[in-house]
C-alpha atoms as a PDB file:
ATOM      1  CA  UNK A   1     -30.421  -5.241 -15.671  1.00  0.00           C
ATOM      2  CA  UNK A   2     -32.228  -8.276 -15.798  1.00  0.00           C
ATOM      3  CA  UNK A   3     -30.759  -9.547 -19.196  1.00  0.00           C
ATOM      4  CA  UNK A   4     -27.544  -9.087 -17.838  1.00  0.00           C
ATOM      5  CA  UNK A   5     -28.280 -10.989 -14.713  1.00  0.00           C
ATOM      6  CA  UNK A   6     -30.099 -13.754 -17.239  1.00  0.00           C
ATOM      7  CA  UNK A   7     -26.675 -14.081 -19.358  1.00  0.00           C
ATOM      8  CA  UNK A   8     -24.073 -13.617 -16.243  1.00  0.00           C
ATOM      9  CA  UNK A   9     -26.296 -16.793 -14.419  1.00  0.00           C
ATOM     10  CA  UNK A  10     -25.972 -18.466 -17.851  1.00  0.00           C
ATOM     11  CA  UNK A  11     -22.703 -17.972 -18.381  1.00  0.00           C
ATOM     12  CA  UNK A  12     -22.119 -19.347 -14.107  1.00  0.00           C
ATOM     13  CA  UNK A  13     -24.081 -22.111 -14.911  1.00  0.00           C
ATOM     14  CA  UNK A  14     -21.863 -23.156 -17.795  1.00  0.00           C
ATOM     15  CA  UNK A  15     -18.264 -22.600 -16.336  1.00  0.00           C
ATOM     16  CA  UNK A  16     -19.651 -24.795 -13.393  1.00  0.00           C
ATOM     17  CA  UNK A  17     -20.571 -27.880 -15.402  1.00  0.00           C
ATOM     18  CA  UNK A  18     -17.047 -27.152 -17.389  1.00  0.00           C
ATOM     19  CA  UNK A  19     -14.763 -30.032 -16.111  1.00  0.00           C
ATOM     20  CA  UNK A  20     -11.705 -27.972 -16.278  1.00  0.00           C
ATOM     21  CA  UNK A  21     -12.598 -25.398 -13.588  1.00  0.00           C
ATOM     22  CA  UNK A  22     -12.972 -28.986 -10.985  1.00  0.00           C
ATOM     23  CA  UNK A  23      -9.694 -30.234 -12.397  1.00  0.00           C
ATOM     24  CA  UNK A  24      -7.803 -26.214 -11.972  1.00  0.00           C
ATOM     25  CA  UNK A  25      -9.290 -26.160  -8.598  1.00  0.00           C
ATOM     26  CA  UNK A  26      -8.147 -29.714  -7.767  1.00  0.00           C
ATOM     27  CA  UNK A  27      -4.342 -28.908  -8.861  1.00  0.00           C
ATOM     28  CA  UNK A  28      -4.554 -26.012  -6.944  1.00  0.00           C
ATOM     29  CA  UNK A  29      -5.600 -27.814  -3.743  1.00  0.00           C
ATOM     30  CA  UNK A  30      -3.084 -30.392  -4.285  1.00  0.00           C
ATOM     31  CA  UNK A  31      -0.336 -27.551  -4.425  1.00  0.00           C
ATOM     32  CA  UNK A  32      -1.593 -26.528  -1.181  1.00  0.00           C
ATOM     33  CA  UNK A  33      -1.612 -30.252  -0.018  1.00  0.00           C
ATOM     34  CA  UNK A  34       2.113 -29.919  -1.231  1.00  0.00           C
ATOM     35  CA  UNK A  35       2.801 -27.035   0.554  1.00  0.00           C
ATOM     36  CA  UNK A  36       1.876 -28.892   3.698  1.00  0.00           C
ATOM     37  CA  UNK A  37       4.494 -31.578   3.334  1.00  0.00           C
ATOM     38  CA  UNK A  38       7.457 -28.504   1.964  1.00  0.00           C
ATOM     39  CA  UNK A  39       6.015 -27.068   5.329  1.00  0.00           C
ATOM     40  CA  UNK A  40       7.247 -29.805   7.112  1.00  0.00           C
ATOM     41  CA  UNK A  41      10.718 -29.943   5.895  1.00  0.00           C
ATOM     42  CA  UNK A  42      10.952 -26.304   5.862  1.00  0.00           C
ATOM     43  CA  UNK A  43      11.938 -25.690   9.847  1.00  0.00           C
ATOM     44  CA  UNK A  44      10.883 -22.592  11.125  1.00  0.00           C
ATOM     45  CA  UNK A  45       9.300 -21.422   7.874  1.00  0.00           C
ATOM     46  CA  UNK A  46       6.013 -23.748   7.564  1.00  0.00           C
ATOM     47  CA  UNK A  47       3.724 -20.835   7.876  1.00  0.00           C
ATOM     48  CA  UNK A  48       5.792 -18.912   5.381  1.00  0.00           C
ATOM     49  CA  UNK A  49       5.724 -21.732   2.469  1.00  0.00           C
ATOM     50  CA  UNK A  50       1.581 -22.479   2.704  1.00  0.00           C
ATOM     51  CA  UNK A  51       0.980 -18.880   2.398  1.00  0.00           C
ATOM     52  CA  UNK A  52       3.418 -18.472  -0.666  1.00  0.00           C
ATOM     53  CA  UNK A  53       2.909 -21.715  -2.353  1.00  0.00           C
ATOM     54  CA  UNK A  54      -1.362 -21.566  -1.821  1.00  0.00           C
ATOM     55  CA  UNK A  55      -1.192 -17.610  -2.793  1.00  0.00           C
ATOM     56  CA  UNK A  56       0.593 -18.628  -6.006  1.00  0.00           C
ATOM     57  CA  UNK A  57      -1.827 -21.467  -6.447  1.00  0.00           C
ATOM     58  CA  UNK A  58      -4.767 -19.645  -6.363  1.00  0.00           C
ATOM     59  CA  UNK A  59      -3.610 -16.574  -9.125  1.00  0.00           C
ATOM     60  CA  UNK A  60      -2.207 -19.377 -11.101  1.00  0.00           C
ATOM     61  CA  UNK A  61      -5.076 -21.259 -11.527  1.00  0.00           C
ATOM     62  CA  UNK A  62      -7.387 -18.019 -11.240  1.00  0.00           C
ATOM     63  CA  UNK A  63      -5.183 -16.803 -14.371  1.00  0.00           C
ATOM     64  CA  UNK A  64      -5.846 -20.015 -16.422  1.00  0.00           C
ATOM     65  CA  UNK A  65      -9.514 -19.462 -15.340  1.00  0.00           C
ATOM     66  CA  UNK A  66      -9.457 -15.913 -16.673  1.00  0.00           C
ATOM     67  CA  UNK A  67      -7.762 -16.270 -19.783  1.00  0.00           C
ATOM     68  CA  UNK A  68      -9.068 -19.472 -21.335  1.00  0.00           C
ATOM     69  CA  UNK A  69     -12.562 -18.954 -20.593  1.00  0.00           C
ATOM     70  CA  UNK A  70     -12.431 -15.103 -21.008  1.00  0.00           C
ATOM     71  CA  UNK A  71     -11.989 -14.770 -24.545  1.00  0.00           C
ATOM     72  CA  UNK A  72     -14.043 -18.222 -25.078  1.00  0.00           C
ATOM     73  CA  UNK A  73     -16.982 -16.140 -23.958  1.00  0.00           C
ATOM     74  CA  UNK A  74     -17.334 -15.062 -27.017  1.00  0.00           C
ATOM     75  CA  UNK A  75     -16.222 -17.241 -29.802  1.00  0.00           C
ATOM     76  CA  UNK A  76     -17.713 -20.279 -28.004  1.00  0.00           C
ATOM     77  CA  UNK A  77     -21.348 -18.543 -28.701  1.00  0.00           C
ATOM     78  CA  UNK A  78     -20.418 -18.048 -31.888  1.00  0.00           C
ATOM     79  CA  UNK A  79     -19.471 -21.163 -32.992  1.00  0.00           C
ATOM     80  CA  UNK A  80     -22.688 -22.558 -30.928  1.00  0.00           C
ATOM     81  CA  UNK A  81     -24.741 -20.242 -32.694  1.00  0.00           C
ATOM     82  CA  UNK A  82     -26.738 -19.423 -29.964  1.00  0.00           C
ATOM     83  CA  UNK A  83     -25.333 -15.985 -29.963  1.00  0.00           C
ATOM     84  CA  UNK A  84     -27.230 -15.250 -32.762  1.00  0.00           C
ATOM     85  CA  UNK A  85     -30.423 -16.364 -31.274  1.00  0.00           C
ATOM     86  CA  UNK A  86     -29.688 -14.485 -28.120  1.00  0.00           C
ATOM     87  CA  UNK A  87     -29.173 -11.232 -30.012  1.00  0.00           C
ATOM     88  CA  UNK A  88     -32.568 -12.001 -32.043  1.00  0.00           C
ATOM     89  CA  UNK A  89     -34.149 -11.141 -28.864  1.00  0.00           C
ATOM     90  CA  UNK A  90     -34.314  -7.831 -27.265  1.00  0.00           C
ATOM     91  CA  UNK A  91     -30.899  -8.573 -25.878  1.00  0.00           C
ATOM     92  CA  UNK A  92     -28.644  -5.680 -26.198  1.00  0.00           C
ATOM     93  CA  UNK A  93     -24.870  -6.440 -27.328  1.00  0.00           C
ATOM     94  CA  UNK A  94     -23.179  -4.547 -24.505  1.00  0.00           C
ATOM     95  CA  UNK A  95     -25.933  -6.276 -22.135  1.00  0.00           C
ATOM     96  CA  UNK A  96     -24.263  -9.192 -23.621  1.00  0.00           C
ATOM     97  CA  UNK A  97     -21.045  -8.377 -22.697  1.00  0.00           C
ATOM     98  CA  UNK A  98     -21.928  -7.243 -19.686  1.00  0.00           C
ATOM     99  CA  UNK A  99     -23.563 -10.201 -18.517  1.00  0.00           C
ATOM    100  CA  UNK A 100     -20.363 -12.487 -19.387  1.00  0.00           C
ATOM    101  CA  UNK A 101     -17.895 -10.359 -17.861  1.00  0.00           C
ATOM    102  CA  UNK A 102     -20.560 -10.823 -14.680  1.00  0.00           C
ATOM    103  CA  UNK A 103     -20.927 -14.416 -14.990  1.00  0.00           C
ATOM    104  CA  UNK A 104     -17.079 -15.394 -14.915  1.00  0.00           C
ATOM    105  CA  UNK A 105     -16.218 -12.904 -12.370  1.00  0.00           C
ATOM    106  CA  UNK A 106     -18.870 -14.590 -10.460  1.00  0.00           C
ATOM    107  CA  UNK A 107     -17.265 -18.302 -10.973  1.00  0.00           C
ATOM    108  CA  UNK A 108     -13.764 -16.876 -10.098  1.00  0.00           C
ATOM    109  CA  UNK A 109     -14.980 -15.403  -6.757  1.00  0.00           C
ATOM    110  CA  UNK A 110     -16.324 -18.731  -6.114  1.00  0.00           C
ATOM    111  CA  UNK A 111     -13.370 -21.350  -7.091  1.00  0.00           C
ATOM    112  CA  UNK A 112     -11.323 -18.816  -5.471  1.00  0.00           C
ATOM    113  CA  UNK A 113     -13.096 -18.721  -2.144  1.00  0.00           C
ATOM    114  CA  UNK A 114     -12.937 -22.536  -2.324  1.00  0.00           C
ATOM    115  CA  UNK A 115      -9.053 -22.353  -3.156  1.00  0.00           C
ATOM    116  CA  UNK A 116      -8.873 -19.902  -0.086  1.00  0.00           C
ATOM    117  CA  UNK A 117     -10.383 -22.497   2.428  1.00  0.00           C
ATOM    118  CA  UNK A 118      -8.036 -24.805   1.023  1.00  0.00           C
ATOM    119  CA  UNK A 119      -5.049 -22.475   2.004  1.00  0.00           C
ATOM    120  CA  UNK A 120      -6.974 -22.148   5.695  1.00  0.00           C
ATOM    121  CA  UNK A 121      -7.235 -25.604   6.243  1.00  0.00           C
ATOM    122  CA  UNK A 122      -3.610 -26.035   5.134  1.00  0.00           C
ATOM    123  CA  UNK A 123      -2.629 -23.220   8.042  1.00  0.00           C
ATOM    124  CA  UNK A 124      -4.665 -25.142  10.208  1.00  0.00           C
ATOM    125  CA  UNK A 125      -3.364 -28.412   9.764  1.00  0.00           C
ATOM    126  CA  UNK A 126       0.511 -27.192  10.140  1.00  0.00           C
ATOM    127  CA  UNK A 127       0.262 -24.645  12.898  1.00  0.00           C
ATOM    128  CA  UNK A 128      -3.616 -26.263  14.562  1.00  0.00           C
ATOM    129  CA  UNK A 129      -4.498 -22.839  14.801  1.00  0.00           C
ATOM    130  CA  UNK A 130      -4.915 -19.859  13.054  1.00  0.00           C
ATOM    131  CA  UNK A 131      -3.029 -16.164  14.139  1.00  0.00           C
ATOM    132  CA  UNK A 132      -4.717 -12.656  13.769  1.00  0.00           C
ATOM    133  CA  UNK A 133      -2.020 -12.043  11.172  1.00  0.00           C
ATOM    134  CA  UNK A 134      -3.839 -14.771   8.685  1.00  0.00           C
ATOM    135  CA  UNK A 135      -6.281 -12.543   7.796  1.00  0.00           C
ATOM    136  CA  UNK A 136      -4.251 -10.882   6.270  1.00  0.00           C
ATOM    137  CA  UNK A 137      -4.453 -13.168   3.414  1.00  0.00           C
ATOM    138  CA  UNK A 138      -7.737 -12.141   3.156  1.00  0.00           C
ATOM    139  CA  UNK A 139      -6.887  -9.142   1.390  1.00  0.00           C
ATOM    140  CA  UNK A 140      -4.042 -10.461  -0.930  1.00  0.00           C
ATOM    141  CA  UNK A 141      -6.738 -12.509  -2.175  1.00  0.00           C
ATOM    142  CA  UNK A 142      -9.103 -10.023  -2.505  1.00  0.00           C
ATOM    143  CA  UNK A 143      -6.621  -7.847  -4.622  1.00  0.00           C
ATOM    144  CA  UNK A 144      -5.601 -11.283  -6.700  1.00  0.00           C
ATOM    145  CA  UNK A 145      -9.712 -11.675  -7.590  1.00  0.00           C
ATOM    146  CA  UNK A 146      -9.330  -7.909  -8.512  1.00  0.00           C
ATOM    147  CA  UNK A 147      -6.267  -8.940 -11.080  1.00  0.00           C
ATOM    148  CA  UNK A 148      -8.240 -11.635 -12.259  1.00  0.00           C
ATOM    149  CA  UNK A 149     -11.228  -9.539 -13.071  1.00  0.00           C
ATOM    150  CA  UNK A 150      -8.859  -7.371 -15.301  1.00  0.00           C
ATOM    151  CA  UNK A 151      -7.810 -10.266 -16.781  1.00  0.00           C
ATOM    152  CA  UNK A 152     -11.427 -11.229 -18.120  1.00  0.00           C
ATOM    153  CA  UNK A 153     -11.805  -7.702 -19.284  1.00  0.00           C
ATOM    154  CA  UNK A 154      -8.870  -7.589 -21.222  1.00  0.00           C
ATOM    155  CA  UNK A 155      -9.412 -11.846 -22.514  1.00  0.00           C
ATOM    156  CA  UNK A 156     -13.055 -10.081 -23.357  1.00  0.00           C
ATOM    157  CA  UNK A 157     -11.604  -7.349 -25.177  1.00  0.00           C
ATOM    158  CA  UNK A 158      -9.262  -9.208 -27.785  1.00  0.00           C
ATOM    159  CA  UNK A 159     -12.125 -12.022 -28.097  1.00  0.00           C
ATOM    160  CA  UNK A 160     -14.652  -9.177 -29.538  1.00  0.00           C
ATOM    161  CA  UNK A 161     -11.783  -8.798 -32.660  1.00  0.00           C
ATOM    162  CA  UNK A 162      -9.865 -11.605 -33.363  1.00  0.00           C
ATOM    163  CA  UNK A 163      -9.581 -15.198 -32.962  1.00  0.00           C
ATOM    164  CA  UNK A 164      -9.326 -17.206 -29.907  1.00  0.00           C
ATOM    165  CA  UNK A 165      -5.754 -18.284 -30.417  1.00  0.00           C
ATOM    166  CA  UNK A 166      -4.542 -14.764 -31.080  1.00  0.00           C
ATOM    167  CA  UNK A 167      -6.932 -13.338 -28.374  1.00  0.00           C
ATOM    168  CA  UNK A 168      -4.809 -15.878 -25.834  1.00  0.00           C
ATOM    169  CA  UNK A 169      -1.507 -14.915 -27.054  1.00  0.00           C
ATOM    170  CA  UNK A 170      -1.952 -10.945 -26.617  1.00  0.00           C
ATOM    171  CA  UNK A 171      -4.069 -11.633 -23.092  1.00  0.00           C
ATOM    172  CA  UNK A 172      -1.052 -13.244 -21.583  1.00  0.00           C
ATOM    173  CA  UNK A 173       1.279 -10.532 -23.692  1.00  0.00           C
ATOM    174  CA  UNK A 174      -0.775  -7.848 -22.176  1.00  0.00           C
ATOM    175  CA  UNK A 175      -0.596  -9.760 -18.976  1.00  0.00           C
ATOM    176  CA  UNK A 176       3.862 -10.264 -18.463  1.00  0.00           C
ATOM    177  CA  UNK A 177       4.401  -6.511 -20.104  1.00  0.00           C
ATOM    178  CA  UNK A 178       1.671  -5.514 -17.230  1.00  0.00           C
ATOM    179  CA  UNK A 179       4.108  -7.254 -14.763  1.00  0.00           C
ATOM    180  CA  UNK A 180       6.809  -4.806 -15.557  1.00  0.00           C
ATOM    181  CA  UNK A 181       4.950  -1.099 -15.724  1.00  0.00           C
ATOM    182  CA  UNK A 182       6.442  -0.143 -12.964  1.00  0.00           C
ATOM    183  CA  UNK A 183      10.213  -1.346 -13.614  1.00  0.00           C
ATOM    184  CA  UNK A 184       9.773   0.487 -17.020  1.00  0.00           C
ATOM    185  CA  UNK A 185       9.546   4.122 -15.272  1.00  0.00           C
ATOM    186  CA  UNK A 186      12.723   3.511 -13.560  1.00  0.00           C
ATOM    187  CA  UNK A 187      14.498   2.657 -17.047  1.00  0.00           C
ATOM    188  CA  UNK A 188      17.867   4.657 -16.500  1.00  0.00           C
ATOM    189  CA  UNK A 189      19.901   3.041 -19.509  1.00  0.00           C
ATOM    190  CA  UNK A 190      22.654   5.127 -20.605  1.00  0.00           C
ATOM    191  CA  UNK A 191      22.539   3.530 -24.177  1.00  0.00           C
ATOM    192  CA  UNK A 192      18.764   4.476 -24.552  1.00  0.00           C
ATOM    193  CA  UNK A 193      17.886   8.384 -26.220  1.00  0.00           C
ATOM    194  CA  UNK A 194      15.302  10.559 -24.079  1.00  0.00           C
ATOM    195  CA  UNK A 195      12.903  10.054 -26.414  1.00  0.00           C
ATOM    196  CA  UNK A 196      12.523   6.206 -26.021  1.00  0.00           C
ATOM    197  CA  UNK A 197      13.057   6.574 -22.403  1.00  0.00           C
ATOM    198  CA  UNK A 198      10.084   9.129 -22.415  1.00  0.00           C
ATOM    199  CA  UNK A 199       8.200   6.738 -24.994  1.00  0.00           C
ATOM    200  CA  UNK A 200       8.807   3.513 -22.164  1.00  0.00           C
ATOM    201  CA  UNK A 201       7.622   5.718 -19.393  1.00  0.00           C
ATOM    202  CA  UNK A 202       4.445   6.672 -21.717  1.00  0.00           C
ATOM    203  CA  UNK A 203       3.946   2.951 -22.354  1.00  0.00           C
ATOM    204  CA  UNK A 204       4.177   2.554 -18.782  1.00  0.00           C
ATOM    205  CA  UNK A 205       0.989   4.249 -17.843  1.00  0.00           C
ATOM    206  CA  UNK A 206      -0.882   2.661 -20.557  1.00  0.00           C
ATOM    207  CA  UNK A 207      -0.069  -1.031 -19.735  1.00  0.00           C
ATOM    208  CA  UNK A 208      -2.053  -2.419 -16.856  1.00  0.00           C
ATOM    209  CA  UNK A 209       0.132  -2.058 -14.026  1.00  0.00           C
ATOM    210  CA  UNK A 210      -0.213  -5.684 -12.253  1.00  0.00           C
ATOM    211  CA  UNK A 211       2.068  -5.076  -9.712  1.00  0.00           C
ATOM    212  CA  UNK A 212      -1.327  -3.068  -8.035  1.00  0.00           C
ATOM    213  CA  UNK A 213      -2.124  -6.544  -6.633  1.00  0.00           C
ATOM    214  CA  UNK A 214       0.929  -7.940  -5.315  1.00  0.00           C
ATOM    215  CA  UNK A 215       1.206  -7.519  -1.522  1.00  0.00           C
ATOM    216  CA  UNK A 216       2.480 -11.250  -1.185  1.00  0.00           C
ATOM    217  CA  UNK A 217       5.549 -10.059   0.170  1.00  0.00           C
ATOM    218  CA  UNK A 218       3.984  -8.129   3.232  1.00  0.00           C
ATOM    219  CA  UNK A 219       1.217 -11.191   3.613  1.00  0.00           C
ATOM    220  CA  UNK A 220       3.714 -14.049   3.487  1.00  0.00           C
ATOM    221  CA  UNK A 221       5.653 -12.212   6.497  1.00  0.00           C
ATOM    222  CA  UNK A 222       2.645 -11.333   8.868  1.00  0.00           C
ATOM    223  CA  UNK A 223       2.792  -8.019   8.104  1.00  0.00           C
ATOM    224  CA  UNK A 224      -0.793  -5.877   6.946  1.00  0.00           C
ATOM    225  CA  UNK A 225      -1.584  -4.484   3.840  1.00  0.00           C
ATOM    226  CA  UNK A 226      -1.956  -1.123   3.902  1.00  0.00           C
ATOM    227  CA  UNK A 227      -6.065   0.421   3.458  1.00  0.00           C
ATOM    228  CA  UNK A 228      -4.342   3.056   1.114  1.00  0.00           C
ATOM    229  CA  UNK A 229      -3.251   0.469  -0.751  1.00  0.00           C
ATOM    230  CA  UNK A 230      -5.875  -1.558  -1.211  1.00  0.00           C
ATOM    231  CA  UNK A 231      -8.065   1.150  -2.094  1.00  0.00           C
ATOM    232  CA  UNK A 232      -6.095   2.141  -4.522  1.00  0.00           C
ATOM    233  CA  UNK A 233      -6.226  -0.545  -6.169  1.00  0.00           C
ATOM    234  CA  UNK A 234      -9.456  -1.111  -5.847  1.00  0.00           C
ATOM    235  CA  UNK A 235     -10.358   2.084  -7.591  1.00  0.00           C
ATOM    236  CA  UNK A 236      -7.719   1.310 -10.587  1.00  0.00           C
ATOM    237  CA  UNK A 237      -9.088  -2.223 -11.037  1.00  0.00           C
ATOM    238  CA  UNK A 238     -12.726  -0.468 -11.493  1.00  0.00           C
ATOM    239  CA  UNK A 239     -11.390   2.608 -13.763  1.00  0.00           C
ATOM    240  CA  UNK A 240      -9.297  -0.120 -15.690  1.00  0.00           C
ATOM    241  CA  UNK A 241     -11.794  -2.449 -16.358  1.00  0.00           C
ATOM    242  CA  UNK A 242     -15.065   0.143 -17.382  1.00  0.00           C
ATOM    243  CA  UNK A 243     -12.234   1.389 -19.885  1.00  0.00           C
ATOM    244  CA  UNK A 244     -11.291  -1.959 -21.203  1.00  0.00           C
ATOM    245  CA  UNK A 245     -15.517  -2.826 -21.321  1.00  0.00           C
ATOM    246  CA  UNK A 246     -16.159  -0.295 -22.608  1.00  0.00           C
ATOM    247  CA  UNK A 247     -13.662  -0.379 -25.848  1.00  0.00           C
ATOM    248  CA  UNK A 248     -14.954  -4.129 -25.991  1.00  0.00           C
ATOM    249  CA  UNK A 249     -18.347  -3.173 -26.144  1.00  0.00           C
ATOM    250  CA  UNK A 250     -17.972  -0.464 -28.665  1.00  0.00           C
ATOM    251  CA  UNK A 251     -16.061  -2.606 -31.051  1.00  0.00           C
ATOM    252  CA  UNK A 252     -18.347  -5.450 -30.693  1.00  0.00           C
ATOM    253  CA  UNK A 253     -21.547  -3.193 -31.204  1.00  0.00           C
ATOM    254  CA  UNK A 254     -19.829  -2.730 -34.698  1.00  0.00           C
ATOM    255  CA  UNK A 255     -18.581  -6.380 -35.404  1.00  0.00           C
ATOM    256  CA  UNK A 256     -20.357  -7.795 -38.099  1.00  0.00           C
ATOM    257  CA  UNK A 257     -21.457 -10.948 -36.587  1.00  0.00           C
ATOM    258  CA  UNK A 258     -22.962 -12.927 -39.959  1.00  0.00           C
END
């Protein structure tokens, strides 16, 4: 455990001093800023715009977060080198892994918890108080920091095999097909054979089912998120991602790395 704590509070230190997290977090603060003044103009519906436009702030920006640096975890040690001295020591590769995943999971929770005072202060500003219904967006964000640790799985994953470009490219593949696992159950196309309905279905459960973390629709309207829910996603996000880890750890224990 402590060489994974070592790495993941390497790995924090290093996405801090990386300018682009301050510039993500300052674009999405100047959404919310935005939001504000669409607030304004937007009679009767203030409170509904900050929450929607600073909710889709934060998982935009925590997406850009999760993919770009996720699979640079591992090529950007590489192409240091210092990977190679890291492993020289009794550094195990999964602790590796392990202690990345930790490390940006870690900076996410943080630049999001900075993004979600943002929103606050935006509520604040418009309504000069806040209801009992606002924290509610508590747990929307909570679930969107559980999509975004999926995210850095899967980034992780594809980084362990192939090259950063191609690792981006089937992240935010995996990512939009993940947006639609749901819709592709209810495929009832009369021009589609059983077996590539059945096959669509099968794909279905396979794909990461994003839709697990959108409750933006009950938020935005002051409405709670149900605890079944939540936990249910909670417990997918963890099954998910020790799957996903652990296929990235297995095929990076066998990379060849010279």
């Amino acid at each position: 455990m402590s060489n994974i704590r070592a790495v993941a509070a390497n790995t924090f230190r290093e996405a801090v001093r990386d300018r682009v997290l301050y510039n993500l977090v300052f674009f999405a603060l100047l959404m919310m800023a935005a939001a504000i003044l669409v607030g304004q103009i937007s009679i009767g519906i203030e409170r509904d715009v900050i929450i929607s436009l600073g909710l889709s702030a934060i998982s935009l920006v925590g997406i850009f977060i999760a993919v770009f640096l996720g699979v640079a975890l591992v090529s950007k040690e590489m192409d240091k080198r210092t990977l190679y001295a890291l492993l020289a020591k009794p550094v195990h590769r999964w602790e590796f892994l392990l202690g990345k995943f930790c490390g940006l999971v870690m900076t996410l929770a943080i630049n999001t918890a900075a993004m979600a005072l943002g929103l606050y202060a935006a509520l604040w500003a418009v309504q000069h108080a806040l209801k009992s219904s606002d924290a509610y967006i508590l747990t929307a964000i909570y679930l969107i920091l559980l999509k975004l640790a999926l995210i850095v799985a899967l980034a992780l994953l594809f980084s362990c095999f192939t090259t950063p470009f191609l690792a981006i490219l089937f992240t935010t593949g995996l990512y939009a097909a993940g947006l639609f696992a749901t819709d592709l159950r209810a495929v009832r196309a009369v021009h589609l054979d059983t077996a590539t309905l059945e096959f669509l279905r099968g794909i279905s459960y396979v794909l990461p089912n994003f839709q697990n973390f959108d409750v933006m629709g009950l938020v935005v309207h002051g409405r709670a998120v149900p605890a079944g829910f939540a936990g249910y996603a909670t417990i997918y996000a963890f099954l998910y991602i020790t799957i996903v880890l652990l296929a990235a750890m297995a095929i990076f224990s066998r990379r060849n790395l010279k």
